[in-house]
PDB file of N, CA and C in Angstrom:
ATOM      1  N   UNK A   1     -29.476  15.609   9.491  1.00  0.00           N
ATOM      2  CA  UNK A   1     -29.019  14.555   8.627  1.00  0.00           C
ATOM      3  C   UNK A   1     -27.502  14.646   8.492  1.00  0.00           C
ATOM      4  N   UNK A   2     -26.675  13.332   8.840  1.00  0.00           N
ATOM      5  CA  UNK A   2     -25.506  13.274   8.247  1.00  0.00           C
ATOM      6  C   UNK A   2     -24.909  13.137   6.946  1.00  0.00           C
ATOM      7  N   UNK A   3     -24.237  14.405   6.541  1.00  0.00           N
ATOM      8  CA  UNK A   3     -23.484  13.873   4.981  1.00  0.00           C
ATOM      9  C   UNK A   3     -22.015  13.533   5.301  1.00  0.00           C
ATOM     10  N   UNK A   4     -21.287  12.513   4.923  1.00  0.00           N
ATOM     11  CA  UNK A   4     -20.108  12.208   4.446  1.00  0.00           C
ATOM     12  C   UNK A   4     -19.532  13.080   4.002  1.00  0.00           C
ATOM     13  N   UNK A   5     -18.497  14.631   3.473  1.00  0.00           N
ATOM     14  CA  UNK A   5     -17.657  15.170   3.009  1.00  0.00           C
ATOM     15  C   UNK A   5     -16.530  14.764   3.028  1.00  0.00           C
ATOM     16  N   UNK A   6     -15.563  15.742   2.205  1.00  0.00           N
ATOM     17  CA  UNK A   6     -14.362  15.598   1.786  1.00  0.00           C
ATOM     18  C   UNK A   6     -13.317  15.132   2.952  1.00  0.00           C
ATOM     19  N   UNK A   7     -13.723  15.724   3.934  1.00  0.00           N
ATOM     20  CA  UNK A   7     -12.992  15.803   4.994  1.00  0.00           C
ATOM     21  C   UNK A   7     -12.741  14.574   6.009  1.00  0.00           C
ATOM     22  N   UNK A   8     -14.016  13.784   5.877  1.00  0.00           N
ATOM     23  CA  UNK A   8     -13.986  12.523   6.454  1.00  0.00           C
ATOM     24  C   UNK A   8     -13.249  11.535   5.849  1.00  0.00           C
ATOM     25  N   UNK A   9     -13.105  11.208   4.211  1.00  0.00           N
ATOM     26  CA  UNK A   9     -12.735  10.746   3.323  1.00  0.00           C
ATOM     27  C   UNK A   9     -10.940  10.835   3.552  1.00  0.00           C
ATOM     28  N   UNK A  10     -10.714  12.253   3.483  1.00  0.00           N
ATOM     29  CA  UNK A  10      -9.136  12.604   4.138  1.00  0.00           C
ATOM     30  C   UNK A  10      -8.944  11.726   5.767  1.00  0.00           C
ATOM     31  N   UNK A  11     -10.000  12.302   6.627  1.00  0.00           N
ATOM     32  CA  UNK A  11      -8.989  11.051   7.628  1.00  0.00           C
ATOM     33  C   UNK A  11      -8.700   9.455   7.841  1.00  0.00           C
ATOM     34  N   UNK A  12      -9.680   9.180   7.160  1.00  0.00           N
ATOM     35  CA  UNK A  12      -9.608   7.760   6.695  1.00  0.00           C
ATOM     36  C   UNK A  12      -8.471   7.250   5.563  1.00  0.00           C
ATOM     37  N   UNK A  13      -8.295   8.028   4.935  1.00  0.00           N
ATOM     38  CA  UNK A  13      -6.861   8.093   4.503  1.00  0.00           C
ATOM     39  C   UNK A  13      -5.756   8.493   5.138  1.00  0.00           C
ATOM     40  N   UNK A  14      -5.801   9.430   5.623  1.00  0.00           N
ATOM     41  CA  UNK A  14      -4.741   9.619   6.356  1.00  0.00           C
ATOM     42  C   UNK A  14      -4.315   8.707   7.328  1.00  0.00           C
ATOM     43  N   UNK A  15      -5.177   7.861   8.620  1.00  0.00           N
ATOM     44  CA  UNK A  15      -5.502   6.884   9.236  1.00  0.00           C
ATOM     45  C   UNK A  15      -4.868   5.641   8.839  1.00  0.00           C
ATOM     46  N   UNK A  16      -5.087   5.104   7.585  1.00  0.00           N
ATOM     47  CA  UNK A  16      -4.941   3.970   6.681  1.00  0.00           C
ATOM     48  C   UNK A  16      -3.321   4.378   6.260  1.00  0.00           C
ATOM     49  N   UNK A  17      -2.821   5.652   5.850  1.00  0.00           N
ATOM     50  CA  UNK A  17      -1.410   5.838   5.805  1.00  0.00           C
ATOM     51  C   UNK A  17      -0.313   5.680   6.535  1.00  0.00           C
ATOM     52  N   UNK A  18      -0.852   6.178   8.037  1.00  0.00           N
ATOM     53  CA  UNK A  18      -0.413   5.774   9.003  1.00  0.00           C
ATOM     54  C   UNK A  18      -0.195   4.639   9.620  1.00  0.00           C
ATOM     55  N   UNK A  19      -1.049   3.705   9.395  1.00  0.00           N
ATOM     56  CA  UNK A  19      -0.759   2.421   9.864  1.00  0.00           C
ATOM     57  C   UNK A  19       0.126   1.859   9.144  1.00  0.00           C
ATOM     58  N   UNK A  20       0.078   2.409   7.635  1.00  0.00           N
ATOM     59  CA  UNK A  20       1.091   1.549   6.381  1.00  0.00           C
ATOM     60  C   UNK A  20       2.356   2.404   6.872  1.00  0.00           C
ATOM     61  N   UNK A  21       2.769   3.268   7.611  1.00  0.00           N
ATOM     62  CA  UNK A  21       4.183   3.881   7.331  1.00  0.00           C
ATOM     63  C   UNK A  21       4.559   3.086   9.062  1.00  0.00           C
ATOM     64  N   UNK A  22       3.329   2.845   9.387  1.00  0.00           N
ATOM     65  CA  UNK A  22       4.041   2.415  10.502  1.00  0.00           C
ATOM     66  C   UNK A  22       4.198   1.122  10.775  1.00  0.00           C
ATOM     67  N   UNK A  23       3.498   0.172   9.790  1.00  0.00           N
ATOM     68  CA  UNK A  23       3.571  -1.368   9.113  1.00  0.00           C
ATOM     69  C   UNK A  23       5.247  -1.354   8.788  1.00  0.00           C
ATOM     70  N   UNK A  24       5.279  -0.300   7.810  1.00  0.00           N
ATOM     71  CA  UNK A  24       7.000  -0.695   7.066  1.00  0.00           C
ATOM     72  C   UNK A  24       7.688  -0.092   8.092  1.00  0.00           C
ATOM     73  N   UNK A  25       7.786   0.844   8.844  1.00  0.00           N
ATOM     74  CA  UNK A  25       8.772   1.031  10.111  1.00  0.00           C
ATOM     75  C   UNK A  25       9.188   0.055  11.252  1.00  0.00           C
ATOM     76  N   UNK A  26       7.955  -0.600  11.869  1.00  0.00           N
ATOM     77  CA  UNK A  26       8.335  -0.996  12.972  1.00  0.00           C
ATOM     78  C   UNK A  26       8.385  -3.044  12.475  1.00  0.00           C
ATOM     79  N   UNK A  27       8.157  -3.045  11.576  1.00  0.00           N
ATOM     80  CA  UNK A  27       7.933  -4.673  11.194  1.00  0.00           C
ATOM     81  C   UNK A  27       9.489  -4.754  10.654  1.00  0.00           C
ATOM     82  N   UNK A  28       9.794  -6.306  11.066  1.00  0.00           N
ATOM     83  CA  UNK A  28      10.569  -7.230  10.286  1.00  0.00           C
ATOM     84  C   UNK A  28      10.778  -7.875   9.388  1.00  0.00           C
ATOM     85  N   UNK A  29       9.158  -8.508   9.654  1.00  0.00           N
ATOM     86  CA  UNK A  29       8.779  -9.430   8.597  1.00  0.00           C
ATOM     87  C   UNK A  29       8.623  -8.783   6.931  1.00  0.00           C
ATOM     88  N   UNK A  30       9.104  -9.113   5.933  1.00  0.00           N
ATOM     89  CA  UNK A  30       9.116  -8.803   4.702  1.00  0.00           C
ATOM     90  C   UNK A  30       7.321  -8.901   4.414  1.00  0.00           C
ATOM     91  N   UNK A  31       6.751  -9.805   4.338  1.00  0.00           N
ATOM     92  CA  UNK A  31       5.148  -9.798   4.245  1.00  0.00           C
ATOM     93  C   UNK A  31       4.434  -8.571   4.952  1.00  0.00           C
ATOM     94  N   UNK A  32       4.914  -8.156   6.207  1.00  0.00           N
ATOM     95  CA  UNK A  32       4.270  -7.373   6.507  1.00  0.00           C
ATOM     96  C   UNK A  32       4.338  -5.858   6.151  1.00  0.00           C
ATOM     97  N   UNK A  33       5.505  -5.937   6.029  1.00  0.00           N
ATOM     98  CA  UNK A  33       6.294  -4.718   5.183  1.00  0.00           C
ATOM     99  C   UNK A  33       5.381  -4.556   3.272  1.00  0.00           C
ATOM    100  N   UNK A  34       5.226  -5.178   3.115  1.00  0.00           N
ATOM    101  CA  UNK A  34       4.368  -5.340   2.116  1.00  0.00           C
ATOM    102  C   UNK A  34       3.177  -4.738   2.129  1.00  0.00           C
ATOM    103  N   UNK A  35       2.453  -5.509   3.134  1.00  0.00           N
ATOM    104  CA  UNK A  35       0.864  -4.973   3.752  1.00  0.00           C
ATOM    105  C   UNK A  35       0.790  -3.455   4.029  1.00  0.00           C
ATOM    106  N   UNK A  36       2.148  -3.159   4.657  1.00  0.00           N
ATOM    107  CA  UNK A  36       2.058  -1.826   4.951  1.00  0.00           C
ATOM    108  C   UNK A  36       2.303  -1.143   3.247  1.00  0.00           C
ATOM    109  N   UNK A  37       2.822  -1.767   2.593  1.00  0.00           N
ATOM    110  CA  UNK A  37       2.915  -0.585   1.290  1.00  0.00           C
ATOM    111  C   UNK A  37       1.468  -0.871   0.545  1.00  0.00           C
ATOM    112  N   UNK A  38       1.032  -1.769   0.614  1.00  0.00           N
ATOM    113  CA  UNK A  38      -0.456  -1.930   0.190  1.00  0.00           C
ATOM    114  C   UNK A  38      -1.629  -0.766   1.036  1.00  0.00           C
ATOM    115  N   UNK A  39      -1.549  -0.829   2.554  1.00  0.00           N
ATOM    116  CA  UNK A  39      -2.071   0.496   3.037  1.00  0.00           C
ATOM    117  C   UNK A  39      -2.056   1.940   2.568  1.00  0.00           C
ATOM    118  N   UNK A  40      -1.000   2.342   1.968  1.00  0.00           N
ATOM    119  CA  UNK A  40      -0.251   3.089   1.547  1.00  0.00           C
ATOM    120  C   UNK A  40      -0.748   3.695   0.080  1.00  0.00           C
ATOM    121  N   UNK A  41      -0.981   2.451  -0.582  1.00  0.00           N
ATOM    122  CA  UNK A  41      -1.472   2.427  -1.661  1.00  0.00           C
ATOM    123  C   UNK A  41      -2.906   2.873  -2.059  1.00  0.00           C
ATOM    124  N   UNK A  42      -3.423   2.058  -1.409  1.00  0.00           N
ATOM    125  CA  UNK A  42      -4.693   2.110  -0.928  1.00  0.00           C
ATOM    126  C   UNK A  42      -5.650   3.690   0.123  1.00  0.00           C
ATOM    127  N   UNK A  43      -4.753   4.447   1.109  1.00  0.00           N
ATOM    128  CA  UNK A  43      -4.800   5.645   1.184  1.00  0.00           C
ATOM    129  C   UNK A  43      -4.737   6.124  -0.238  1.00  0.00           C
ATOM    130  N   UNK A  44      -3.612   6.211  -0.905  1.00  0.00           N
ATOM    131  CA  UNK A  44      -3.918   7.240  -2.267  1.00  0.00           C
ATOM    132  C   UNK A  44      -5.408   6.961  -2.961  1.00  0.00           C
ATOM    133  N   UNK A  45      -5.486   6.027  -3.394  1.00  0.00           N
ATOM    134  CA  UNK A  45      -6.642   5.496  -4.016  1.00  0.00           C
ATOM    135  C   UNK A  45      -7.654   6.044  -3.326  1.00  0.00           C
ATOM    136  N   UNK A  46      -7.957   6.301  -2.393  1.00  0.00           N
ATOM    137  CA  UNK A  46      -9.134   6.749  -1.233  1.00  0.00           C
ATOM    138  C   UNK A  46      -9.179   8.773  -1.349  1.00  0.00           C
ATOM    139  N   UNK A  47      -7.651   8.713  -1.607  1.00  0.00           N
ATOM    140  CA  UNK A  47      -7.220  10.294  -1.890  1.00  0.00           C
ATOM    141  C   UNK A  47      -8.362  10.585  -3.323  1.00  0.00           C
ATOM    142  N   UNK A  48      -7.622   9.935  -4.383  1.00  0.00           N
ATOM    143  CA  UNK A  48      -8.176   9.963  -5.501  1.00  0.00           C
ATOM    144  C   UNK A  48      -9.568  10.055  -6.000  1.00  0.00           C
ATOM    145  N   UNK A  49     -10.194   9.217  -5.535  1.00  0.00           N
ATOM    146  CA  UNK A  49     -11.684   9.169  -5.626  1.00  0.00           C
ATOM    147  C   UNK A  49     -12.229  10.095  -4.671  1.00  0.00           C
ATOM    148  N   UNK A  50     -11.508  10.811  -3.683  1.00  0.00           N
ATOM    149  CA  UNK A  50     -12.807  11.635  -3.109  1.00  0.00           C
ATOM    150  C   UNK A  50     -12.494  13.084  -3.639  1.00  0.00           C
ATOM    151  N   UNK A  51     -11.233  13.339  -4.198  1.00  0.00           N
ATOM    152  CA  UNK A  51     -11.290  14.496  -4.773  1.00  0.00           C
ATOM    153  C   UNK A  51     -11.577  14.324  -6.109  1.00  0.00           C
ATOM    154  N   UNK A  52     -11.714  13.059  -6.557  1.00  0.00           N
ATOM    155  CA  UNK A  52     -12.555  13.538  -8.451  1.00  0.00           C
ATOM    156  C   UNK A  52     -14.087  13.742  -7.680  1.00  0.00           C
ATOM    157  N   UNK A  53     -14.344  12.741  -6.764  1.00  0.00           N
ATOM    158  CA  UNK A  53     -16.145  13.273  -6.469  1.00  0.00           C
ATOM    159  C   UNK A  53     -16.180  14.596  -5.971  1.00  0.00           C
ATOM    160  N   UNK A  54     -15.077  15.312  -5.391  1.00  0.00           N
ATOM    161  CA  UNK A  54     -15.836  16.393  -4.621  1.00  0.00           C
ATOM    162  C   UNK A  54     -14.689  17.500  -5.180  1.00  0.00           C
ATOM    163  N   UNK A  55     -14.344  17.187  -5.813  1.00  0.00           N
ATOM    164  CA  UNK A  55     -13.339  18.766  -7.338  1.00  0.00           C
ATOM    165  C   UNK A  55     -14.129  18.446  -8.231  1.00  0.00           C
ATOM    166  N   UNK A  56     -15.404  17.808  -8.765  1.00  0.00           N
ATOM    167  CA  UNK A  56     -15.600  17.681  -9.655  1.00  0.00           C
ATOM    168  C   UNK A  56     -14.735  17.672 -11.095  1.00  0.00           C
ATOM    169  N   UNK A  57     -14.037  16.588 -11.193  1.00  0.00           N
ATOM    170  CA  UNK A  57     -13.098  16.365 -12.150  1.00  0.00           C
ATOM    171  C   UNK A  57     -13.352  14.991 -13.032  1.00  0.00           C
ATOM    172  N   UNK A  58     -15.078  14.469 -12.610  1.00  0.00           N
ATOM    173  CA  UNK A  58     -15.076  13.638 -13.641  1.00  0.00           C
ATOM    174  C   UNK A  58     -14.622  12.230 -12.935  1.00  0.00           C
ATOM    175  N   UNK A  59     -14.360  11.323 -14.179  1.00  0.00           N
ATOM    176  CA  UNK A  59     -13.802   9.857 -13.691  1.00  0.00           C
ATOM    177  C   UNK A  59     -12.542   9.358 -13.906  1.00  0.00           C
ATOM    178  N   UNK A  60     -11.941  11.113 -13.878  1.00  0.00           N
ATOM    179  CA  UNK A  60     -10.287  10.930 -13.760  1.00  0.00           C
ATOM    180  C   UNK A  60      -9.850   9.935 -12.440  1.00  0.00           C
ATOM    181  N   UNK A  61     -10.151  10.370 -11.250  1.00  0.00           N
ATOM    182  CA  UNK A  61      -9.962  10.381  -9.934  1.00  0.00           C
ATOM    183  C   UNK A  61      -9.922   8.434  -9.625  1.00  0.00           C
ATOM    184  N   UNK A  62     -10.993   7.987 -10.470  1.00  0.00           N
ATOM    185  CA  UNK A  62     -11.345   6.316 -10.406  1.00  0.00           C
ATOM    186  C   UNK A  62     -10.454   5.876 -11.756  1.00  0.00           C
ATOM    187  N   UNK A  63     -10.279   6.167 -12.658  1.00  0.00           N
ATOM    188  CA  UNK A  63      -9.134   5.620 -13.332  1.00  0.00           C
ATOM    189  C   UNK A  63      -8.067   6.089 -12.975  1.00  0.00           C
ATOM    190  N   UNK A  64      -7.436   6.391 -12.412  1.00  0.00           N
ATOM    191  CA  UNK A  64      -6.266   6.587 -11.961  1.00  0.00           C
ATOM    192  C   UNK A  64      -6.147   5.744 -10.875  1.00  0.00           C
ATOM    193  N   UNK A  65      -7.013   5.537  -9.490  1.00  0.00           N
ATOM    194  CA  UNK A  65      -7.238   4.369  -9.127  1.00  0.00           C
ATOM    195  C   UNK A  65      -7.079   3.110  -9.343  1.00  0.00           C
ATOM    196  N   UNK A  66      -7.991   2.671 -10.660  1.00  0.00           N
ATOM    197  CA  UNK A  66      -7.616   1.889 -11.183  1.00  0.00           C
ATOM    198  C   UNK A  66      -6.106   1.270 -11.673  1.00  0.00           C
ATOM    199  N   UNK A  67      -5.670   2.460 -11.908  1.00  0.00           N
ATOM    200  CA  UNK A  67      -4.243   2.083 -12.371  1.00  0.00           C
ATOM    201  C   UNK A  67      -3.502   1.628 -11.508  1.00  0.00           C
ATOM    202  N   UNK A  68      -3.723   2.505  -9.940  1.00  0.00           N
ATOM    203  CA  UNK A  68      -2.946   1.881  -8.694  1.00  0.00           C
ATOM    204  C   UNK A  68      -3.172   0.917  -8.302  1.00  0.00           C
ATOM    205  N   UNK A  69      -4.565   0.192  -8.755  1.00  0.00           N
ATOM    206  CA  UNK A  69      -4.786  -1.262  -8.216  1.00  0.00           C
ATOM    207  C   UNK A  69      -3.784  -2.421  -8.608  1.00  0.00           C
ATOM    208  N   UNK A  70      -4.030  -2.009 -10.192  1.00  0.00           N
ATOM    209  CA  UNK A  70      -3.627  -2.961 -11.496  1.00  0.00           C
ATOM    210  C   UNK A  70      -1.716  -3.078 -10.784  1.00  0.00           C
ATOM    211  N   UNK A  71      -1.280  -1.896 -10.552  1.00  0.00           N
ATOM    212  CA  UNK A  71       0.059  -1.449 -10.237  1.00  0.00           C
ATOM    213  C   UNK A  71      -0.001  -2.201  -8.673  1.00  0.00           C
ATOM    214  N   UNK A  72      -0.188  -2.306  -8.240  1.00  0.00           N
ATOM    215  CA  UNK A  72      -0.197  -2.730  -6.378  1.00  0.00           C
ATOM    216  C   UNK A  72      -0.338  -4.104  -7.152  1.00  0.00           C
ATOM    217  N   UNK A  73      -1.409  -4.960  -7.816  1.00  0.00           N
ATOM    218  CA  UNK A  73      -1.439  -6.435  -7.768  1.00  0.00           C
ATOM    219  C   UNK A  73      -0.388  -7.028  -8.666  1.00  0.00           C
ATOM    220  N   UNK A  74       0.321  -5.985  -9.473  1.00  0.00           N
ATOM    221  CA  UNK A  74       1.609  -6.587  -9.908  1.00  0.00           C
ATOM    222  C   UNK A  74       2.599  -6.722  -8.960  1.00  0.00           C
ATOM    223  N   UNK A  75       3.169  -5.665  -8.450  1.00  0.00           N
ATOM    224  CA  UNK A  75       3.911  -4.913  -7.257  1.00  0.00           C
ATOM    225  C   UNK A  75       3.571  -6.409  -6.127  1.00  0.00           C
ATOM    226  N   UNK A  76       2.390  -7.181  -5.602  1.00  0.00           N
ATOM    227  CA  UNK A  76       2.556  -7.497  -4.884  1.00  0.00           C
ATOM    228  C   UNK A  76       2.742  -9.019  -5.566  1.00  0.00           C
ATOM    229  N   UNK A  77       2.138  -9.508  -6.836  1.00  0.00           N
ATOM    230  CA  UNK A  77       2.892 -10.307  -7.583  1.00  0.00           C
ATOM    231  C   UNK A  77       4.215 -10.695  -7.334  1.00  0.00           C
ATOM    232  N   UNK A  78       5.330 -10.155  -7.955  1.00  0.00           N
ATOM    233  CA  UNK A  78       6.937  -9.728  -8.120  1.00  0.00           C
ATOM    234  C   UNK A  78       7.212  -9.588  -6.580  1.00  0.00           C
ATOM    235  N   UNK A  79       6.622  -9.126  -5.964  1.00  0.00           N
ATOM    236  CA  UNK A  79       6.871  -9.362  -4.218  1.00  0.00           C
ATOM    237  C   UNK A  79       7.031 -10.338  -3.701  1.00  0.00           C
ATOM    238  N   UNK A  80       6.281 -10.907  -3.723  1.00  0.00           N
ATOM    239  CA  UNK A  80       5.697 -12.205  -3.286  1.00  0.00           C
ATOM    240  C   UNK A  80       6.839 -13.679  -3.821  1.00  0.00           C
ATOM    241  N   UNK A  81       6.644 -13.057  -5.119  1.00  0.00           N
ATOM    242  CA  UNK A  81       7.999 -14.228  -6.054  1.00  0.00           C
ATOM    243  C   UNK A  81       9.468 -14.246  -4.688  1.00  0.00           C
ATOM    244  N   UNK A  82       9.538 -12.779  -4.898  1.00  0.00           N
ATOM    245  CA  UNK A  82      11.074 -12.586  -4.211  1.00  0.00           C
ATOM    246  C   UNK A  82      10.755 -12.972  -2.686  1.00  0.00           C
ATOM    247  N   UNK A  83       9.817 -12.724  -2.041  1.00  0.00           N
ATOM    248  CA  UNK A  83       9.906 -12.793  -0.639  1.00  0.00           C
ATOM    249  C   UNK A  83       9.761 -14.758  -0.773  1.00  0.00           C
ATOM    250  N   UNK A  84       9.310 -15.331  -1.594  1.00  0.00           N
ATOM    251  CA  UNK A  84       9.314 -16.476  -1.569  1.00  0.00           C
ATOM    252  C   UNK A  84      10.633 -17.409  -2.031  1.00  0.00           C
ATOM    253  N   UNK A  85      11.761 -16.710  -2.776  1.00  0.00           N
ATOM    254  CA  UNK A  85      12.685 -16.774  -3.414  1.00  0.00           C
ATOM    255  C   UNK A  85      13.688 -16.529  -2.029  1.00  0.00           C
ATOM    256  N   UNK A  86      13.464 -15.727  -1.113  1.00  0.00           N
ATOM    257  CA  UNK A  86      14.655 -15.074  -0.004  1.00  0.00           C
ATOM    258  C   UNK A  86      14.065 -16.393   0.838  1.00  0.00           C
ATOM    259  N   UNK A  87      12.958 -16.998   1.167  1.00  0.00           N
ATOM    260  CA  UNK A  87      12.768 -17.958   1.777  1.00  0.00           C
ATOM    261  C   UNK A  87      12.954 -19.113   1.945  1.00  0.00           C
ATOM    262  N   UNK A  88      13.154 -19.692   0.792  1.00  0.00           N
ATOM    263  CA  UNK A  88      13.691 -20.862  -0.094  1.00  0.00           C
ATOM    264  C   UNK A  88      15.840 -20.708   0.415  1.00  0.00           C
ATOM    265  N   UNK A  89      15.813 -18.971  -0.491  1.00  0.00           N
ATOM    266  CA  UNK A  89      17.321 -19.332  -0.150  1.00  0.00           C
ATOM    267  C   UNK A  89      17.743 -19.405   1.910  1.00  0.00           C
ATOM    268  N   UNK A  90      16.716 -18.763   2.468  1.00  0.00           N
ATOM    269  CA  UNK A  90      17.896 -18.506   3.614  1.00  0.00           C
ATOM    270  C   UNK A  90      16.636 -19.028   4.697  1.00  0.00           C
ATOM    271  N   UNK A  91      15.818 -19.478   4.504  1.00  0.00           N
ATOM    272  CA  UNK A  91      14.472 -20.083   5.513  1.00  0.00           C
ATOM    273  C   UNK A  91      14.119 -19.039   6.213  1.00  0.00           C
ATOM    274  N   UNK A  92      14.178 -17.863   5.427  1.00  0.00           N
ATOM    275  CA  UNK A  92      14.320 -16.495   6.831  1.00  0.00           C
ATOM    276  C   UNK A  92      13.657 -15.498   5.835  1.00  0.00           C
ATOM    277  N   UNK A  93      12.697 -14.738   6.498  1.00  0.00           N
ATOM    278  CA  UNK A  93      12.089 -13.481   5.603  1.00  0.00           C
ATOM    279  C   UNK A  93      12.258 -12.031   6.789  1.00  0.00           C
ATOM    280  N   UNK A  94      12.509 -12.493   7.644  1.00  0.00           N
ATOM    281  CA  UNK A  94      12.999 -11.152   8.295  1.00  0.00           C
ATOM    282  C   UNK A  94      13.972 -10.194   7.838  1.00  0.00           C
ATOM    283  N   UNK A  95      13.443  -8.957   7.396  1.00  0.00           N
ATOM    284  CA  UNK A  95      14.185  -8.060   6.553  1.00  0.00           C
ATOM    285  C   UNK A  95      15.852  -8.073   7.798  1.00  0.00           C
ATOM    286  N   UNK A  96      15.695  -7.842   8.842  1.00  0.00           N
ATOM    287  CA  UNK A  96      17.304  -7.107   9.617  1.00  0.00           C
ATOM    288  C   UNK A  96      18.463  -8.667   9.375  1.00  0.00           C
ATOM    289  N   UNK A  97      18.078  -9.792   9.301  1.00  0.00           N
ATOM    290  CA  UNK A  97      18.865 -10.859   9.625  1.00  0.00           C
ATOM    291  C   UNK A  97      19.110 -11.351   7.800  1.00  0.00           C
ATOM    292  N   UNK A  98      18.626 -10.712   6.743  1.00  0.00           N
ATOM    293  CA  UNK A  98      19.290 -11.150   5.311  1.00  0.00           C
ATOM    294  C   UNK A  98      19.606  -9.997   5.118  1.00  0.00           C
ATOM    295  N   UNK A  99      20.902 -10.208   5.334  1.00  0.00           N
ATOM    296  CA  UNK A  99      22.342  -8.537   4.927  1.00  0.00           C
ATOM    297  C   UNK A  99      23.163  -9.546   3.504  1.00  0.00           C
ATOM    298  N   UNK A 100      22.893 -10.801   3.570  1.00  0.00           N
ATOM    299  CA  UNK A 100      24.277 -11.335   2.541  1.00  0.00           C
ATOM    300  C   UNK A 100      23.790 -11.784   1.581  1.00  0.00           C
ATOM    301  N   UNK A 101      22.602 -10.929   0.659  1.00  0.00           N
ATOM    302  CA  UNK A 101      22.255 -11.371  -0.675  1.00  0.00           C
ATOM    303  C   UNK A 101      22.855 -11.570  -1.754  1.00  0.00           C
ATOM    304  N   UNK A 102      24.390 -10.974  -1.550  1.00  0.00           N
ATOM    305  CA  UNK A 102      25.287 -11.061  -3.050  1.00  0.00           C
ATOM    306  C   UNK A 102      25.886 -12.608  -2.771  1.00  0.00           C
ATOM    307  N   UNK A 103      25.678 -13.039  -1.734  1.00  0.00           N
ATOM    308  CA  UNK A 103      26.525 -14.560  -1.238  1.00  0.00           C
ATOM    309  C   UNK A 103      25.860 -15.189  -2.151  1.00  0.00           C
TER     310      UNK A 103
END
């Protein structure tokens, strides 16, 4: 019989981190750069819950989670405003080509 452990839980996070560090590295696009910090986010959260289930620590591990959700859907809220705000001003969301935001 297969069980799921701690350990599987870690590479799937780790996995999911990786794609987010490599979302905000190799992308231009401001949206996607985003997605990747949402990956990112989302690894921790995956962190969290498998060590309150398997440290036995209770339902610390999922409220704290929680908090990163609540925190990521603001975060991508206020994101979203500005990446829509840089779009409006310059028709352009590619992070390398808006250098003249104080203009």
């Amino acid at each position: 019989m297969f069980q799921v452990g701690l350990v599987h839980f870690l590479v799937v996070s780790a996995i999911l981190f990786s794609f987010g560090v490599y979302g905000i590295v190799t992308r231009k696009n401001a949206v996607m750069v985003l997605m990747g910090i949402e990956l990112i986010l989302n690894s921790a959260n995956i962190n969290f819950v498998a060590f309150s289930r398997f440290g036995n620590f209770g339902y610390s591990g999922q409220i704290i989670a929680l908090f990163v959700i609540i925190l990521a859907a603001a975060e991508a809220a206020i994101a979203l405003a500005i990446v829509l705000n840089i779009y409006k001003t310059f028709s352009n969301v590619n992070i390398d080509e808006i250098d003249h935001l104080k203009e």
